[in-house]
Protein backbone atom coordinates (compact mmCIF):
# COMPACT_ATOMS: atom_id res chain seq x y z
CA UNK A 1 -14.13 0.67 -2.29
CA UNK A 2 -16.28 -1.49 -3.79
CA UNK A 3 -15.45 -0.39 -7.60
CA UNK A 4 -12.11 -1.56 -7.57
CA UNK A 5 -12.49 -5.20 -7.53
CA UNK A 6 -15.06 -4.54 -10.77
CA UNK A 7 -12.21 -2.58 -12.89
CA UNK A 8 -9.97 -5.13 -12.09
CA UNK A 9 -11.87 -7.50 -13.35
CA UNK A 10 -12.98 -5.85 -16.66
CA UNK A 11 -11.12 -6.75 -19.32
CA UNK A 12 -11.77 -10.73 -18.10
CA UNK A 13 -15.16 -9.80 -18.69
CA UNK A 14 -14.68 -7.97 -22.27
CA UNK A 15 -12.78 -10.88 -23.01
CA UNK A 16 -14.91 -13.56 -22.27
CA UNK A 17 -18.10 -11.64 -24.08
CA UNK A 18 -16.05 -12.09 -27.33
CA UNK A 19 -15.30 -15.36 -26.94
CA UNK A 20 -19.18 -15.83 -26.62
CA UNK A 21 -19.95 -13.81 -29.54
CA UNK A 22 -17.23 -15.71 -31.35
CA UNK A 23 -18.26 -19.59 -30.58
CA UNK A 24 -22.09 -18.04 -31.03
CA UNK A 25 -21.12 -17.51 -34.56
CA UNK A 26 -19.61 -20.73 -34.88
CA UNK A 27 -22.82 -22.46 -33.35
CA UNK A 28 -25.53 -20.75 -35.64
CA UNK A 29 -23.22 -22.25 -38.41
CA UNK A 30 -21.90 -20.13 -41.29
CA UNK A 31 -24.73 -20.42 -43.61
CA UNK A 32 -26.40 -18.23 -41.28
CA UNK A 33 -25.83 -14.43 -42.61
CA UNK A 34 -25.12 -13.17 -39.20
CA UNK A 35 -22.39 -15.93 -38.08
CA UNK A 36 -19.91 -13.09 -39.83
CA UNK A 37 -20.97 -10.36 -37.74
CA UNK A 38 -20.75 -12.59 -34.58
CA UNK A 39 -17.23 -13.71 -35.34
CA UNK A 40 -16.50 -10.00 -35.90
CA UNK A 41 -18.00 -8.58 -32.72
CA UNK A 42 -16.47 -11.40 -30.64
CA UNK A 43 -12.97 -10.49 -32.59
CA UNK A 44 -13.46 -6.82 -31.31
CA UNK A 45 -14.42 -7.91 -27.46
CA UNK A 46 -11.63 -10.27 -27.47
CA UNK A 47 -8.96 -7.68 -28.79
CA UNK A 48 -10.22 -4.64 -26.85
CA UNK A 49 -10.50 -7.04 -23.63
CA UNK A 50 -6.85 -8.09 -23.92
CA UNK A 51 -5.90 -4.84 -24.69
CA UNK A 52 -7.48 -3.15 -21.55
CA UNK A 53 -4.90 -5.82 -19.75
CA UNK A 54 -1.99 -4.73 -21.25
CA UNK A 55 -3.01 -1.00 -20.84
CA UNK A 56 -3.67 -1.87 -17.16
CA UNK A 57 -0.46 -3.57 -16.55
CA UNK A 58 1.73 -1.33 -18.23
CA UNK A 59 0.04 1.66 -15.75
CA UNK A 60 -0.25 0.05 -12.76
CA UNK A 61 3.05 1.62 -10.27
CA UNK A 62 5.46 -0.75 -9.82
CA UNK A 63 6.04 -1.50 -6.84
CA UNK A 64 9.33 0.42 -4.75
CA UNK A 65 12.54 -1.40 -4.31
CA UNK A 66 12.05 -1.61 -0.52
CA UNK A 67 9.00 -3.58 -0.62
CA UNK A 68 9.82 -6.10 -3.17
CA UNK A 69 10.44 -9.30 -0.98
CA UNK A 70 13.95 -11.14 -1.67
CA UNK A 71 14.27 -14.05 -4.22
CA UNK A 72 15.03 -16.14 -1.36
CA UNK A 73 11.97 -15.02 0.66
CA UNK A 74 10.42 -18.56 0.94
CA UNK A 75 7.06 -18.16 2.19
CA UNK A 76 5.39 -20.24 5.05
CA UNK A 77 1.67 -19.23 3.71
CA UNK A 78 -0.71 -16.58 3.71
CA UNK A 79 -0.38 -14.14 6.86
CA UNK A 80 -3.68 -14.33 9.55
CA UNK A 81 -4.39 -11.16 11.81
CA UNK A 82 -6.04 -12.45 14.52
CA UNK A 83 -8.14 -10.05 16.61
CA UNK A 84 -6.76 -9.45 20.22
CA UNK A 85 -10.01 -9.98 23.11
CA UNK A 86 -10.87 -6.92 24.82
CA UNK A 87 -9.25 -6.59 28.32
CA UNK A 88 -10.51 -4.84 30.47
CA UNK A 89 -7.70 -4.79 32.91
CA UNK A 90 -5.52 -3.46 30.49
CA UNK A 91 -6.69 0.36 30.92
CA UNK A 92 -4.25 3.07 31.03
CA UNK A 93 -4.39 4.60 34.92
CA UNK A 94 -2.90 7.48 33.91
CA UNK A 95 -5.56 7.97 31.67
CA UNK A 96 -8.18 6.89 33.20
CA UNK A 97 -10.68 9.36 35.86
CA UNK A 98 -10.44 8.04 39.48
CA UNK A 99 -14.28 7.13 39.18
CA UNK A 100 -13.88 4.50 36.32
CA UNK A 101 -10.72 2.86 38.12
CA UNK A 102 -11.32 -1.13 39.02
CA UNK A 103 -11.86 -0.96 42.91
CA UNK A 104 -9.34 -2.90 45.09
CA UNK A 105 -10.21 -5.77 46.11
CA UNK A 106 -9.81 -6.51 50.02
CA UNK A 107 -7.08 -9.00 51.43
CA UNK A 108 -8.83 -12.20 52.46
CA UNK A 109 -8.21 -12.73 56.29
């Protein structure tokens, strides 16, 4: 689904809106009366956003024993699935009505 790649990505996002509130506060200077209250909020974001990663880690499922690979798995690169072409000789006769059958083809003489 498409949601899941946005709640993974979540507390990334909480954290980096703190870290924006936080060097906004540092920009406007702190003679500026809000500069506290941006330090604050971006103190919050930050903490909450690191937080929601912990919280997610610590509920994810671990994985089972089975599929954990070996420490000596050494891996030749990411696995491609390439699509197999259609054949259309590869029909199953048994399966398939007399009608829809390839026709022979004649012997050459």
């Amino acid at each position: 689904m498409w949601q899941a790649p946005l709640y993974e990505r979540v507390p990334l996002v909480w954290i980096l809106v703190g870290l924006l509130f936080a060097s906004t506060g540092l920009y406007v200077g702190f003679e500026n009366a809000f500069s506290f209250v941006y330090m604050i909020v971006g103190m919050f974001c930050f903490a909450f956003g690191v937080a929601l990663f912990a919280l997610r880690l610590r509920e994810r499922p671990r994985a089972p024993e089975k599929t954990r690979l070996s420490p000596n798995f050494i891996s030749a690169g990411g696995t491609q699935v390439f699509a197999v072409p259609n054949n259309d000789n590869s029909q199953d006769t048994a399966q398939a009505n007399p009608e829809e059958q390839p026709s022979q083809i004649p012997a050459a003489s």
